[in-house]
PDB file of N, CA and C in Angstrom:
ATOM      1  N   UNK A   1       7.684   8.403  14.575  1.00  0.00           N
ATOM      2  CA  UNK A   1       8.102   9.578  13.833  1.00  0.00           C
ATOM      3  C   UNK A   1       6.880  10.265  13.237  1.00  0.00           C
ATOM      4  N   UNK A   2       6.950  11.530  13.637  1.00  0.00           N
ATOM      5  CA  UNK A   2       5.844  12.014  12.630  1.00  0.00           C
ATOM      6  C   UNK A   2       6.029  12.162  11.018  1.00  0.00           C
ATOM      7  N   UNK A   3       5.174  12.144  10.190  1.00  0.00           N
ATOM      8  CA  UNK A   3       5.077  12.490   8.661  1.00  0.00           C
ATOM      9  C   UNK A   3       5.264  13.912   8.586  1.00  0.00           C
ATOM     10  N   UNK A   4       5.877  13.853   7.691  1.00  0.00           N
ATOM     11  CA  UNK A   4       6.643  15.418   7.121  1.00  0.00           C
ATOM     12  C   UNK A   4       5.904  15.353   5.428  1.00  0.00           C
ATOM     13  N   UNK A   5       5.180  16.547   5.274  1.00  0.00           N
ATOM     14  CA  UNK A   5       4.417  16.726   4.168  1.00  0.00           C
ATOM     15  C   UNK A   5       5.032  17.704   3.593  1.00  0.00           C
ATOM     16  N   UNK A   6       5.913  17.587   2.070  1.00  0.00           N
ATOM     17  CA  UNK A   6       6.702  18.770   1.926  1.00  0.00           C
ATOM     18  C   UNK A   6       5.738  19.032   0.037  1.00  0.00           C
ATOM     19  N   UNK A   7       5.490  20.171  -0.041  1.00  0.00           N
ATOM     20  CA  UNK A   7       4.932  21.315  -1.159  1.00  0.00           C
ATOM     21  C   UNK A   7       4.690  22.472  -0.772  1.00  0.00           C
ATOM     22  N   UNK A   8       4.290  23.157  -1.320  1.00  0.00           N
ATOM     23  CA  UNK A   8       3.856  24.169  -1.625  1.00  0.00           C
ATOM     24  C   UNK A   8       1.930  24.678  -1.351  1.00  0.00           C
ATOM     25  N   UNK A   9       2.001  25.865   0.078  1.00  0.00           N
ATOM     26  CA  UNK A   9       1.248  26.087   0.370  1.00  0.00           C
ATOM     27  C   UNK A   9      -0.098  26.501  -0.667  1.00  0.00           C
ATOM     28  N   UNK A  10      -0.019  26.783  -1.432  1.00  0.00           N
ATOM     29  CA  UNK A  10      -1.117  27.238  -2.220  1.00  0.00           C
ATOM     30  C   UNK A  10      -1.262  26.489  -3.698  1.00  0.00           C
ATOM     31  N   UNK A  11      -0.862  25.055  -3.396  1.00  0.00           N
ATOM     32  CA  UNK A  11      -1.098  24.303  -4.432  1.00  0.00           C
ATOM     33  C   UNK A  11      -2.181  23.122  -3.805  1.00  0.00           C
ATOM     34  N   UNK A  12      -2.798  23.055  -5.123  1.00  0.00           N
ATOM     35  CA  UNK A  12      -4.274  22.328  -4.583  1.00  0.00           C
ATOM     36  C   UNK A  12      -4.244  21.472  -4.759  1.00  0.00           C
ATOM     37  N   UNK A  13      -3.169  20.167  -4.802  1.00  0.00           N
ATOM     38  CA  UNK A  13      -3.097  19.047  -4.620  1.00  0.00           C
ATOM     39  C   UNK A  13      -2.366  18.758  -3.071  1.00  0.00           C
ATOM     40  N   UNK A  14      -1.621  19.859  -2.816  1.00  0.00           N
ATOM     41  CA  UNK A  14      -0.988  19.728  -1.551  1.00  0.00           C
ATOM     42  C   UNK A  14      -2.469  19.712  -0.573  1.00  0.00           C
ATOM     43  N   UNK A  15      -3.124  20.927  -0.842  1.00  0.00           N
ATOM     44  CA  UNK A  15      -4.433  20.890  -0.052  1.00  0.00           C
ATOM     45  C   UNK A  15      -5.168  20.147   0.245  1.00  0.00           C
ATOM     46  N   UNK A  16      -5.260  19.547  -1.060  1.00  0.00           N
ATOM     47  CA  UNK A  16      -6.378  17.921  -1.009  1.00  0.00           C
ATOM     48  C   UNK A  16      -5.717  16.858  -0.114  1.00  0.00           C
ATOM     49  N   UNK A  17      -4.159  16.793   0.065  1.00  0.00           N
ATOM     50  CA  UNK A  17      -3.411  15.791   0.632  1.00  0.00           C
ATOM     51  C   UNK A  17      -3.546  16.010   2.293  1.00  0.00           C
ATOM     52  N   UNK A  18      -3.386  17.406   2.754  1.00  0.00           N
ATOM     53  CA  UNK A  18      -3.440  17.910   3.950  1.00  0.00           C
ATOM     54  C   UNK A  18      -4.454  17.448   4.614  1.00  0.00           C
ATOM     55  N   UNK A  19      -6.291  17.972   3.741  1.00  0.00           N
ATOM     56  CA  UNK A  19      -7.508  17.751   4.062  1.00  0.00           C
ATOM     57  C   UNK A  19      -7.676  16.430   4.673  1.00  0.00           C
ATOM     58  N   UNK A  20      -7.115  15.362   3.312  1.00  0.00           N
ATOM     59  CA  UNK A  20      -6.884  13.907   3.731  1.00  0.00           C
ATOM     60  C   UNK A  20      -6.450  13.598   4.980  1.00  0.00           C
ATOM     61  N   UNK A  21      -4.692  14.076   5.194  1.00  0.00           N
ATOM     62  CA  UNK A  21      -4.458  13.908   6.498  1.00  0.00           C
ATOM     63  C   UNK A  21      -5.258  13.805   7.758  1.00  0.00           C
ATOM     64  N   UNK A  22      -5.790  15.519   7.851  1.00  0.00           N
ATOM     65  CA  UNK A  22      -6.944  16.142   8.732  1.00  0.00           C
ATOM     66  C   UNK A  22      -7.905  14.885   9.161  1.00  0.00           C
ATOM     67  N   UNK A  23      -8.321  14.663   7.658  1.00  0.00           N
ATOM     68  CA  UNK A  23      -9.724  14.184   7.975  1.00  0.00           C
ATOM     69  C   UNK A  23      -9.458  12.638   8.316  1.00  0.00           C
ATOM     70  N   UNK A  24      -8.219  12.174   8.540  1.00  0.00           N
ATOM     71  CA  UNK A  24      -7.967  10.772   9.085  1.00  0.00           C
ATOM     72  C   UNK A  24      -7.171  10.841  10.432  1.00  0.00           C
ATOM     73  N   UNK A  25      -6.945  11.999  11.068  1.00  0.00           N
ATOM     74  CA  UNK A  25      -6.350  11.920  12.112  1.00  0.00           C
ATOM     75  C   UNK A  25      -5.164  11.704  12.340  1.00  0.00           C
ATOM     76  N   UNK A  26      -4.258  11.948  11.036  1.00  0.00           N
ATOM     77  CA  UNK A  26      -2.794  12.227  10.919  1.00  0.00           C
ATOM     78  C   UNK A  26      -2.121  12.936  11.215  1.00  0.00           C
ATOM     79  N   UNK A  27      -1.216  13.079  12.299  1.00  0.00           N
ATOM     80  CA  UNK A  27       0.040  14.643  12.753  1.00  0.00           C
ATOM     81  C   UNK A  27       0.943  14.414  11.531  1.00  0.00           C
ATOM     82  N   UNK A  28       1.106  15.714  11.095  1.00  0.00           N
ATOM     83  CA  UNK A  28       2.420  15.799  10.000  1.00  0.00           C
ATOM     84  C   UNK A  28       2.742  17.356  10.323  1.00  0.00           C
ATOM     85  N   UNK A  29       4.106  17.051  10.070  1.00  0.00           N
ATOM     86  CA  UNK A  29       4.770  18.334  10.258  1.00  0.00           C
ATOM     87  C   UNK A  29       4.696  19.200   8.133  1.00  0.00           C
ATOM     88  N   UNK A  30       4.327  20.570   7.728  1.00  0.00           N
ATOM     89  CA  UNK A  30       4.317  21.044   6.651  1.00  0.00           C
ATOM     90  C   UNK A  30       5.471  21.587   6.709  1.00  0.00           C
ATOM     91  N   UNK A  31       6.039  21.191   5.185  1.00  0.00           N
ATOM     92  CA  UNK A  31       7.605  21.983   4.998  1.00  0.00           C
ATOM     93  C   UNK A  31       6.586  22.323   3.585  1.00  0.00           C
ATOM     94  N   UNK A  32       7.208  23.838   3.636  1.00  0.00           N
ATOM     95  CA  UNK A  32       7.000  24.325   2.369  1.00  0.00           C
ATOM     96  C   UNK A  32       7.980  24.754   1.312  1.00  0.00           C
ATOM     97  N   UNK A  33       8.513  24.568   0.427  1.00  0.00           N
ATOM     98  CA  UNK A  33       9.067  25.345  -0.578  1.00  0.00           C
ATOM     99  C   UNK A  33       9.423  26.705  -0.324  1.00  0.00           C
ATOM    100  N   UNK A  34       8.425  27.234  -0.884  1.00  0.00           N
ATOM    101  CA  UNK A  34       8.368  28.686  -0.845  1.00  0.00           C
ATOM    102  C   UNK A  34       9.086  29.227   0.365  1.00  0.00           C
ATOM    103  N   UNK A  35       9.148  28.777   1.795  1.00  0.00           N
ATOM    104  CA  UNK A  35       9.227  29.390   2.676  1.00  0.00           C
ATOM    105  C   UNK A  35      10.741  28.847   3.223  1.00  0.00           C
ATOM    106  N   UNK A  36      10.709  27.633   3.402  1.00  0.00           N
ATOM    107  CA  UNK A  36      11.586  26.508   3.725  1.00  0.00           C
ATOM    108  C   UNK A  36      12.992  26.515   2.699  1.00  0.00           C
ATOM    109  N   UNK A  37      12.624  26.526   1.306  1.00  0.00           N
ATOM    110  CA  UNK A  37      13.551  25.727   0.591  1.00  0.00           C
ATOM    111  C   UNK A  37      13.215  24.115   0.318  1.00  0.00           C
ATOM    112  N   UNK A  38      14.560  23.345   0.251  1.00  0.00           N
ATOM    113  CA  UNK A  38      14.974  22.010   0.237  1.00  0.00           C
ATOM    114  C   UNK A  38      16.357  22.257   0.003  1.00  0.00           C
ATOM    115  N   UNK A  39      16.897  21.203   0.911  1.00  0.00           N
ATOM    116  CA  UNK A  39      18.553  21.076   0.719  1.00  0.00           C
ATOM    117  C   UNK A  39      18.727  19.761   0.013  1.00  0.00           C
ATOM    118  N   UNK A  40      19.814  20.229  -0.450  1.00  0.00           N
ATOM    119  CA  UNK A  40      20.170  19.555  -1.799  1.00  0.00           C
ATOM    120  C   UNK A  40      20.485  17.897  -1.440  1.00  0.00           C
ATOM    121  N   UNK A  41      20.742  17.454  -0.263  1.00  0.00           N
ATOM    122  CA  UNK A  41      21.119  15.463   0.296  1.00  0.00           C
ATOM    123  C   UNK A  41      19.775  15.543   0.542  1.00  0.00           C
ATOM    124  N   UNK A  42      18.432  15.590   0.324  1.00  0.00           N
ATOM    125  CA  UNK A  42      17.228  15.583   0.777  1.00  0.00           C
ATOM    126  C   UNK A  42      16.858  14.999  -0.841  1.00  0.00           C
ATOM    127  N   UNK A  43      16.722  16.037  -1.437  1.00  0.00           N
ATOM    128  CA  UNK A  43      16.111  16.348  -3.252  1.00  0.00           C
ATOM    129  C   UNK A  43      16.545  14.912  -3.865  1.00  0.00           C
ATOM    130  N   UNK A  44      18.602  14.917  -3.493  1.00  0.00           N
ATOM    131  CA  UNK A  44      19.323  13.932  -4.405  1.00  0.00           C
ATOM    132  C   UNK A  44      18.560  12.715  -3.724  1.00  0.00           C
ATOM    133  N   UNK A  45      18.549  12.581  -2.440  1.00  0.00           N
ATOM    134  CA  UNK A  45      17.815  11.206  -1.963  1.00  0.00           C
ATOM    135  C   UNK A  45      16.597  10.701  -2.521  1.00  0.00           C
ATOM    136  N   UNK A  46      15.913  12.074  -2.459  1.00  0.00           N
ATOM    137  CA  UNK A  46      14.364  11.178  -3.384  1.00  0.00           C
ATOM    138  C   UNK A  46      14.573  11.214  -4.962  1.00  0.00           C
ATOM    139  N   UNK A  47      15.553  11.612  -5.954  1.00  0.00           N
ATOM    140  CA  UNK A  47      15.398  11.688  -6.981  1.00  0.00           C
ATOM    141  C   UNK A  47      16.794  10.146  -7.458  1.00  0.00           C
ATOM    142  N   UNK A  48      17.321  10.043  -6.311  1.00  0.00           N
ATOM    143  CA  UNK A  48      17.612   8.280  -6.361  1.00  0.00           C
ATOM    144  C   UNK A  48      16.485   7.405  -5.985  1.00  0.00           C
ATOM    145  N   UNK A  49      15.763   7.907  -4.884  1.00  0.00           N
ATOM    146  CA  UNK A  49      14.503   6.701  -4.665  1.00  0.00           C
ATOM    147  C   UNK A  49      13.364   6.804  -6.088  1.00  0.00           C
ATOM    148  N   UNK A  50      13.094   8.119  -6.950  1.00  0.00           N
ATOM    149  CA  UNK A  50      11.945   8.231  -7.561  1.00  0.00           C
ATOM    150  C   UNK A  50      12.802   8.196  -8.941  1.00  0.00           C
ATOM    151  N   UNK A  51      13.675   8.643  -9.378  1.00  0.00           N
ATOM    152  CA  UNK A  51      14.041   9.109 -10.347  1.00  0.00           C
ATOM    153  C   UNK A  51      13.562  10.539 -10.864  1.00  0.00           C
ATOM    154  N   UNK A  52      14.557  11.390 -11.219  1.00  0.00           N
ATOM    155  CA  UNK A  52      14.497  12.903 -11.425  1.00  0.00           C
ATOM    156  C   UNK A  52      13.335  12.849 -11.895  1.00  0.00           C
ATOM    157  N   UNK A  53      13.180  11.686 -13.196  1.00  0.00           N
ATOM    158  CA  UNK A  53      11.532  12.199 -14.347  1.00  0.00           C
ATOM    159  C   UNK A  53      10.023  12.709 -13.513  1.00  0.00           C
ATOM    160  N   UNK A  54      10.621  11.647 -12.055  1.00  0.00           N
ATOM    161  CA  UNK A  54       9.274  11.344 -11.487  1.00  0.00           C
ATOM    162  C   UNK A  54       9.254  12.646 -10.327  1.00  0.00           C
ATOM    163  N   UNK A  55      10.402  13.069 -10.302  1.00  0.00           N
ATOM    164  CA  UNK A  55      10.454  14.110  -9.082  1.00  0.00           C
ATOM    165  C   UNK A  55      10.510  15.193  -9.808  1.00  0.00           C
ATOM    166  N   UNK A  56      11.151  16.059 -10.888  1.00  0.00           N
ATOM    167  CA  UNK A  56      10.847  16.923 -11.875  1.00  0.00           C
ATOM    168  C   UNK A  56       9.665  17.473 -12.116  1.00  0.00           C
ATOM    169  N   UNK A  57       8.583  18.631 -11.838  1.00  0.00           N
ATOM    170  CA  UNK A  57       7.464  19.032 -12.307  1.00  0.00           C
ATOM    171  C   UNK A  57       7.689  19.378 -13.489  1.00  0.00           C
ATOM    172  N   UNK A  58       7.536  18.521 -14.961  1.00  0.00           N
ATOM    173  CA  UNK A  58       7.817  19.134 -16.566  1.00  0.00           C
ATOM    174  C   UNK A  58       6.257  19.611 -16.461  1.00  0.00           C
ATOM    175  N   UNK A  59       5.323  19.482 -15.684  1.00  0.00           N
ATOM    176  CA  UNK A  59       4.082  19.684 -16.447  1.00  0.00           C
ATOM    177  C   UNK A  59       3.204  21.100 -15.746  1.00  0.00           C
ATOM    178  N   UNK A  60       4.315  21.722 -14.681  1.00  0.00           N
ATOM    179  CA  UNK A  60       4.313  22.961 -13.823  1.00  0.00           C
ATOM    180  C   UNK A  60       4.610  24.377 -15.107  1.00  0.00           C
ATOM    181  N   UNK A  61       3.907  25.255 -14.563  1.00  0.00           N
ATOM    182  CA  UNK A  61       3.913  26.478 -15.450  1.00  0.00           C
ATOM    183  C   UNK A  61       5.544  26.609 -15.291  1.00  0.00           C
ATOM    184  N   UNK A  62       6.062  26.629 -14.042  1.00  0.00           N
ATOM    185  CA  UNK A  62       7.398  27.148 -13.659  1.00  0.00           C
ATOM    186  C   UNK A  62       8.448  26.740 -14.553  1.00  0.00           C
ATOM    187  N   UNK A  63       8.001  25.295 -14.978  1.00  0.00           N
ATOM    188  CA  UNK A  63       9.421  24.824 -15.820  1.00  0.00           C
ATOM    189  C   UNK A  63       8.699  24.734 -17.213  1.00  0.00           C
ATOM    190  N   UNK A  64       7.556  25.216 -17.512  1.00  0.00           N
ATOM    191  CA  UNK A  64       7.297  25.323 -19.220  1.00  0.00           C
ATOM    192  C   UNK A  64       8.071  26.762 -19.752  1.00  0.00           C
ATOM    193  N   UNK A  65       8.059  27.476 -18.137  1.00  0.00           N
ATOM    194  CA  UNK A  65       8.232  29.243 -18.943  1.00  0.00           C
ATOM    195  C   UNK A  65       9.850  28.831 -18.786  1.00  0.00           C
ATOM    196  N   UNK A  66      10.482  28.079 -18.824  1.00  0.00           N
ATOM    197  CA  UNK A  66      11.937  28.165 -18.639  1.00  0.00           C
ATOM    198  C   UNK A  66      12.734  28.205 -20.720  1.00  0.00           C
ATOM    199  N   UNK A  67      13.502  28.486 -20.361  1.00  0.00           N
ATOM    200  CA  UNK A  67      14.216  28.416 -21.739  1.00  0.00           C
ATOM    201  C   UNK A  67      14.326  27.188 -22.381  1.00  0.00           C
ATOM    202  N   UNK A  68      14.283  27.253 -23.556  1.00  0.00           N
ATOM    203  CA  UNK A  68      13.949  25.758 -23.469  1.00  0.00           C
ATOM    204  C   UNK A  68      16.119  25.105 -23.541  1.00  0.00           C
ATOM    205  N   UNK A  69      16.749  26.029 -23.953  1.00  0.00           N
ATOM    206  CA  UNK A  69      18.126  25.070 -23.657  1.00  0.00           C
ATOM    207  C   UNK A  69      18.147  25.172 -22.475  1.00  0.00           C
ATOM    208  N   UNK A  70      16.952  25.099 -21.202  1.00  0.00           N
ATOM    209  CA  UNK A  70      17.307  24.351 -19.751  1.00  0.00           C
ATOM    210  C   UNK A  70      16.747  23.447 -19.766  1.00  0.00           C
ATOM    211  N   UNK A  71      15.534  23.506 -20.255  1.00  0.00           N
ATOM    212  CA  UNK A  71      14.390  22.405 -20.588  1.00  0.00           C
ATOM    213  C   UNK A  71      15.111  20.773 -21.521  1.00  0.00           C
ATOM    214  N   UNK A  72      15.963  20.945 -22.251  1.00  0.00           N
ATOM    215  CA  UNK A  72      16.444  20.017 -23.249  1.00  0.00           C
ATOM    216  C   UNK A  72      17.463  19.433 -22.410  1.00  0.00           C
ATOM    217  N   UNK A  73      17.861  18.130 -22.670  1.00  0.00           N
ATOM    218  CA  UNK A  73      19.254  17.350 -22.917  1.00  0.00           C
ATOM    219  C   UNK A  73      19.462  17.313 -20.738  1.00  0.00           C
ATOM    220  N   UNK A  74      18.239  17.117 -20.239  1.00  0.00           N
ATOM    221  CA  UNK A  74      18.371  16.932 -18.599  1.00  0.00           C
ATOM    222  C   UNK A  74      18.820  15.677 -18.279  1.00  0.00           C
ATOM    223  N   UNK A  75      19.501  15.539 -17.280  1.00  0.00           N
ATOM    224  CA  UNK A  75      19.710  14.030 -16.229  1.00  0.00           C
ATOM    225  C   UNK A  75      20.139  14.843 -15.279  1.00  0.00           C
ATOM    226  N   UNK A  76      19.753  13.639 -14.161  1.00  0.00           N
ATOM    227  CA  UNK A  76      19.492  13.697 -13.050  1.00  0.00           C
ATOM    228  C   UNK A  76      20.726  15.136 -12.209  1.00  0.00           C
ATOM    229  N   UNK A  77      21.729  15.469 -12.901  1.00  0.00           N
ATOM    230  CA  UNK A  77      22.481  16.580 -11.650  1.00  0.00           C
ATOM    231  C   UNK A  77      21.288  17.882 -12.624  1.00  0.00           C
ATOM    232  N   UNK A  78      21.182  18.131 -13.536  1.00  0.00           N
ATOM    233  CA  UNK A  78      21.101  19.185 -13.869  1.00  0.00           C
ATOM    234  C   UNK A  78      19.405  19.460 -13.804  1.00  0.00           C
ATOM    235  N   UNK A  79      18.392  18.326 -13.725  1.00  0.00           N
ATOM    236  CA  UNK A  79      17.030  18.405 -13.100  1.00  0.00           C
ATOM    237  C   UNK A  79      17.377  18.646 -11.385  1.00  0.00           C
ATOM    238  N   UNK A  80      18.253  18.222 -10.700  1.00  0.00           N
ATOM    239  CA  UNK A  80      18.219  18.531  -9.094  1.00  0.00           C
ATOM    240  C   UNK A  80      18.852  20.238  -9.522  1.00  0.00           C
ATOM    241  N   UNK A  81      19.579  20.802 -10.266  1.00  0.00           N
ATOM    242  CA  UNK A  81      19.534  22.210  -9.815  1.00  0.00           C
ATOM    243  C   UNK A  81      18.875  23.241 -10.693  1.00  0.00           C
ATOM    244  N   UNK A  82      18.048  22.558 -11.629  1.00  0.00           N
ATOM    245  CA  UNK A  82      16.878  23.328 -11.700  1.00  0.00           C
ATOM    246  C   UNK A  82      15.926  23.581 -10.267  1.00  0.00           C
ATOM    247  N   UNK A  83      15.375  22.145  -9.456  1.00  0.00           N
ATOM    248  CA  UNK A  83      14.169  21.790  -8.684  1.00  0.00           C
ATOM    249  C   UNK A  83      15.321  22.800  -7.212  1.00  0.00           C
ATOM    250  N   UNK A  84      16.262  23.146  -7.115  1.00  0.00           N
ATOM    251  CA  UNK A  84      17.123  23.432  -6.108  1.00  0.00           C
ATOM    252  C   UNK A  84      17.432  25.150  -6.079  1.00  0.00           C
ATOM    253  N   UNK A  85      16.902  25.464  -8.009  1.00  0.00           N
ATOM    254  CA  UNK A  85      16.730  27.406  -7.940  1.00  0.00           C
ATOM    255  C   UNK A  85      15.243  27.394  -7.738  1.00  0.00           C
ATOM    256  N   UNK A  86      14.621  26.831  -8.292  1.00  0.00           N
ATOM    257  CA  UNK A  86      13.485  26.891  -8.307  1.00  0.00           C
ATOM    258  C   UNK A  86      12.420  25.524  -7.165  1.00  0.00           C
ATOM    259  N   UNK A  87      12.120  25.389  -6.373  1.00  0.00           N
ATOM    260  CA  UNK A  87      11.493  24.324  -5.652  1.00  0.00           C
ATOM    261  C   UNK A  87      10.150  24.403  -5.885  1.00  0.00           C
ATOM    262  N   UNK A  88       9.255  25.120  -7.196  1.00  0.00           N
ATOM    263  CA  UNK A  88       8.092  25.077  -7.164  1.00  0.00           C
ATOM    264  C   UNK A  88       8.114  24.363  -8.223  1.00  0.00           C
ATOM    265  N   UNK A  89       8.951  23.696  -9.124  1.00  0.00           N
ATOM    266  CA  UNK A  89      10.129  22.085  -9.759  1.00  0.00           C
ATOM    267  C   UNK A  89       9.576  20.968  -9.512  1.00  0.00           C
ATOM    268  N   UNK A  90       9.426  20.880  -7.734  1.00  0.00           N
ATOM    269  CA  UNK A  90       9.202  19.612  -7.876  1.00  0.00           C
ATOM    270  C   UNK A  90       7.801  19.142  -7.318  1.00  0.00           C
ATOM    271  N   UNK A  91       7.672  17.753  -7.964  1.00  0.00           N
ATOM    272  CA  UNK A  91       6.399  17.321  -7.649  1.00  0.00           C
ATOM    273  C   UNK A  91       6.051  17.286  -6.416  1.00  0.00           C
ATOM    274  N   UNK A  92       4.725  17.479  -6.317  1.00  0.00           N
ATOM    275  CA  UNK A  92       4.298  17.661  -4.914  1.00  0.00           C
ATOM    276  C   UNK A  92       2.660  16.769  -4.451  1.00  0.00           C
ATOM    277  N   UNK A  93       2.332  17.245  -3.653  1.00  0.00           N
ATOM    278  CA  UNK A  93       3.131  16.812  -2.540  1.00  0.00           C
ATOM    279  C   UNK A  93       3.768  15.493  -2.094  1.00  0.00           C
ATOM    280  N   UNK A  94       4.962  15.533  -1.483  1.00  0.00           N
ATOM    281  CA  UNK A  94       5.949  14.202  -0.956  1.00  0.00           C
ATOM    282  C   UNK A  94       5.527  14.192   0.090  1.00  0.00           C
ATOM    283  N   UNK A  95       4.996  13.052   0.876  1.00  0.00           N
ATOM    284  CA  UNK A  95       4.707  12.367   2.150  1.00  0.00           C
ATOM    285  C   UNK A  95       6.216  11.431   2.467  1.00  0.00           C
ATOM    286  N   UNK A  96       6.330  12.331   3.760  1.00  0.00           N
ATOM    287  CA  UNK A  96       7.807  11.391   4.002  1.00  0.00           C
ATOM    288  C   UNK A  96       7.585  10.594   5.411  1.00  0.00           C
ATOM    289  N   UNK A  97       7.147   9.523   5.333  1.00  0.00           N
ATOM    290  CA  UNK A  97       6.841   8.848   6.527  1.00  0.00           C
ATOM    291  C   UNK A  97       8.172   8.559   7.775  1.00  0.00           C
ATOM    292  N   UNK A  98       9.364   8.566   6.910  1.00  0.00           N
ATOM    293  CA  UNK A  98      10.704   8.278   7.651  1.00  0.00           C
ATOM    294  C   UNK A  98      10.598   6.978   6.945  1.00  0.00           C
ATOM    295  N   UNK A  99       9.967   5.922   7.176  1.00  0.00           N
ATOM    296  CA  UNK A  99      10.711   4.482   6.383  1.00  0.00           C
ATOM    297  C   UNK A  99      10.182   4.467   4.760  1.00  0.00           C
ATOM    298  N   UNK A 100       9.344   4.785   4.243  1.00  0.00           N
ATOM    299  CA  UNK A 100       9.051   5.394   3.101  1.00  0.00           C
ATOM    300  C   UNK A 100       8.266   6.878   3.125  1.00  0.00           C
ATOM    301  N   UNK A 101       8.365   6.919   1.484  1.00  0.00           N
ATOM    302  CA  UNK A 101       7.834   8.152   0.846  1.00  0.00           C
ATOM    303  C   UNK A 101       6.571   7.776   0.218  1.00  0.00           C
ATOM    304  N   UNK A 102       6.066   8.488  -0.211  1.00  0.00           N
ATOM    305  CA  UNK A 102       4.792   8.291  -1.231  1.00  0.00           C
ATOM    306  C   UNK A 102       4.897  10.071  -1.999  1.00  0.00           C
ATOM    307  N   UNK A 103       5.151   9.709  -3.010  1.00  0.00           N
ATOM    308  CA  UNK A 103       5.485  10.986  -4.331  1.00  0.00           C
ATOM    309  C   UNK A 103       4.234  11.279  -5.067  1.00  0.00           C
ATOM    310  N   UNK A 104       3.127  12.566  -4.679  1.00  0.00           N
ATOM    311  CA  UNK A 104       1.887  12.808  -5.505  1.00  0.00           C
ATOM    312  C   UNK A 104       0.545  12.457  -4.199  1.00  0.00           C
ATOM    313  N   UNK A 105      -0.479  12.733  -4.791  1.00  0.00           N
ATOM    314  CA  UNK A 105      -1.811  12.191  -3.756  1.00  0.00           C
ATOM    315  C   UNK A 105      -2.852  11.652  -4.059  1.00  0.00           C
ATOM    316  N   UNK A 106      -3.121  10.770  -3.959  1.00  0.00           N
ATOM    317  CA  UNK A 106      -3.722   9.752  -4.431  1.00  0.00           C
ATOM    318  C   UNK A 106      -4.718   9.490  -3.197  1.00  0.00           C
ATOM    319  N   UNK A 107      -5.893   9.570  -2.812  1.00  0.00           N
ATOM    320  CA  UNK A 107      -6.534   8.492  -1.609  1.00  0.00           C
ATOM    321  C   UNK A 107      -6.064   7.254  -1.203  1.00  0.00           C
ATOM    322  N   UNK A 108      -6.153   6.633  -2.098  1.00  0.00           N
ATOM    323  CA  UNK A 108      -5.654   5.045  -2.030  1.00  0.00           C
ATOM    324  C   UNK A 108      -4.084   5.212  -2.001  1.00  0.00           C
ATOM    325  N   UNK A 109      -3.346   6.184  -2.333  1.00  0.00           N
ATOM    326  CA  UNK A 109      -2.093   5.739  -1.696  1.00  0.00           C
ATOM    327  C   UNK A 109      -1.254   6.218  -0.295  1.00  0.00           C
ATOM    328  N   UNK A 110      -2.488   7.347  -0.047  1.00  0.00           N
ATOM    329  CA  UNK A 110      -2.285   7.399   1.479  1.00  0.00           C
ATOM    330  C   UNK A 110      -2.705   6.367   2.185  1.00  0.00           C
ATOM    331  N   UNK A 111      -3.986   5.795   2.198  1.00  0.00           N
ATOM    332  CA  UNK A 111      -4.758   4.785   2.570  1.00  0.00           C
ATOM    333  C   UNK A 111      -3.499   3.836   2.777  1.00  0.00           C
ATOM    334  N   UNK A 112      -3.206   3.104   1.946  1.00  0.00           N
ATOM    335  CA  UNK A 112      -1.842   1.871   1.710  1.00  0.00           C
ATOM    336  C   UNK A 112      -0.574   2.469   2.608  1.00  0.00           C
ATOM    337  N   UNK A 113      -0.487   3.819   2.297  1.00  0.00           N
ATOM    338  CA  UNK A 113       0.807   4.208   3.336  1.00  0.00           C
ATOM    339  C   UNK A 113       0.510   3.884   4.963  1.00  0.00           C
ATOM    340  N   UNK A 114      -0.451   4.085   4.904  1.00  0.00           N
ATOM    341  CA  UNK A 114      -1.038   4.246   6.296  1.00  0.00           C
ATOM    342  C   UNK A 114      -1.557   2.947   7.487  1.00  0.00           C
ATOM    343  N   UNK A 115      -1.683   2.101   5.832  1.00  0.00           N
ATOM    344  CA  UNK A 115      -2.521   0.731   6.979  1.00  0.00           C
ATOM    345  C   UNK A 115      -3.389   0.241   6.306  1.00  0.00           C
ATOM    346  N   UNK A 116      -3.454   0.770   5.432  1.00  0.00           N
ATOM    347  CA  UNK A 116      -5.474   0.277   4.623  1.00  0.00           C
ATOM    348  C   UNK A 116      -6.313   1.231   5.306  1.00  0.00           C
ATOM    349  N   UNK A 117      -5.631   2.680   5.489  1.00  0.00           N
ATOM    350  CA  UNK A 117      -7.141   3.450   6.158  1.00  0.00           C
ATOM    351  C   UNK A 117      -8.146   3.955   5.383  1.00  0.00           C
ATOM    352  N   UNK A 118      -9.130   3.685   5.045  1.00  0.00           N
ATOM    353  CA  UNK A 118      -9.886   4.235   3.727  1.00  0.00           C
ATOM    354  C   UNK A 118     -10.117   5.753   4.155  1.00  0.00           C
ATOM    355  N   UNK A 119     -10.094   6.116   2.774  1.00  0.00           N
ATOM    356  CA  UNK A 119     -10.835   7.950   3.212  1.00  0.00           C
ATOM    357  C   UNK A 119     -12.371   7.276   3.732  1.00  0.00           C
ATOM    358  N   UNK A 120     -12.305   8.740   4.546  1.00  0.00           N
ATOM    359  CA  UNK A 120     -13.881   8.904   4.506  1.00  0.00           C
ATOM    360  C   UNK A 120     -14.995   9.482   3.892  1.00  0.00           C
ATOM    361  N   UNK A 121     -16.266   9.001   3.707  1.00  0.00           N
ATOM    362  CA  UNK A 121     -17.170   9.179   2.769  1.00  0.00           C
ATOM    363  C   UNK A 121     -17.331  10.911   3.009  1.00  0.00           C
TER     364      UNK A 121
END
């Protein structure tokens, strides 16, 4: 199966994750937000595997400028339809390998997804 890399094109952690890919010789298919969406048995699946807190962007401009009675008193249905009007919500980038995920980008946790492939110098 190929890896499916889902964020947002002009976010620079997605970039750094991509580069990574690139520069290890990884095929992944890019789903973007912006362009794509996310459907909602996708979102609910990883926010049962991660938990909303961890799939939720609270620390994104998008959900600071929100009101704050959207911002207050969240669980998990009402963080999936915030991240479901808005998909620039959720954390990014998700590496979806098909038998796991890896949520955020880390070197070392692509590396571990992958096999032990170290980045390169």
């Amino acid at each position: 199966m190929t890896a499916t890399l889902y964020g947002i094109k002009a976010c620079d952690t997605v970039a750094k994750a991509r580069a990574w890919l690139a520069a290890h010789g990884r095929d992944y298919v890019f789903h973007d937000y912006k362009a794509s969406g996310i459907d909602a048995g996708r979102l609910s699946a990883w926010v049962d595997e991660f938990g909303w807190e961890r799939v939720l962007n609270r620390a994104g401009t998008t959900f600071r400028k929100l009101p704050e009675a959207d911002r207050t008193g969240l669980d998990a249905g009402r963080a999936i339809a915030l991240m479901l009007a808005q998909p620039s919500m959720i954390k990014r980038p998700l590496l979806d390998l098909g038998d796991r995920r890896v949520l955020g980008f880390r070197p070392e946790l692509y590396a571990a997804a992958f096999g032990g492939v170290e980045p390169s110098a």
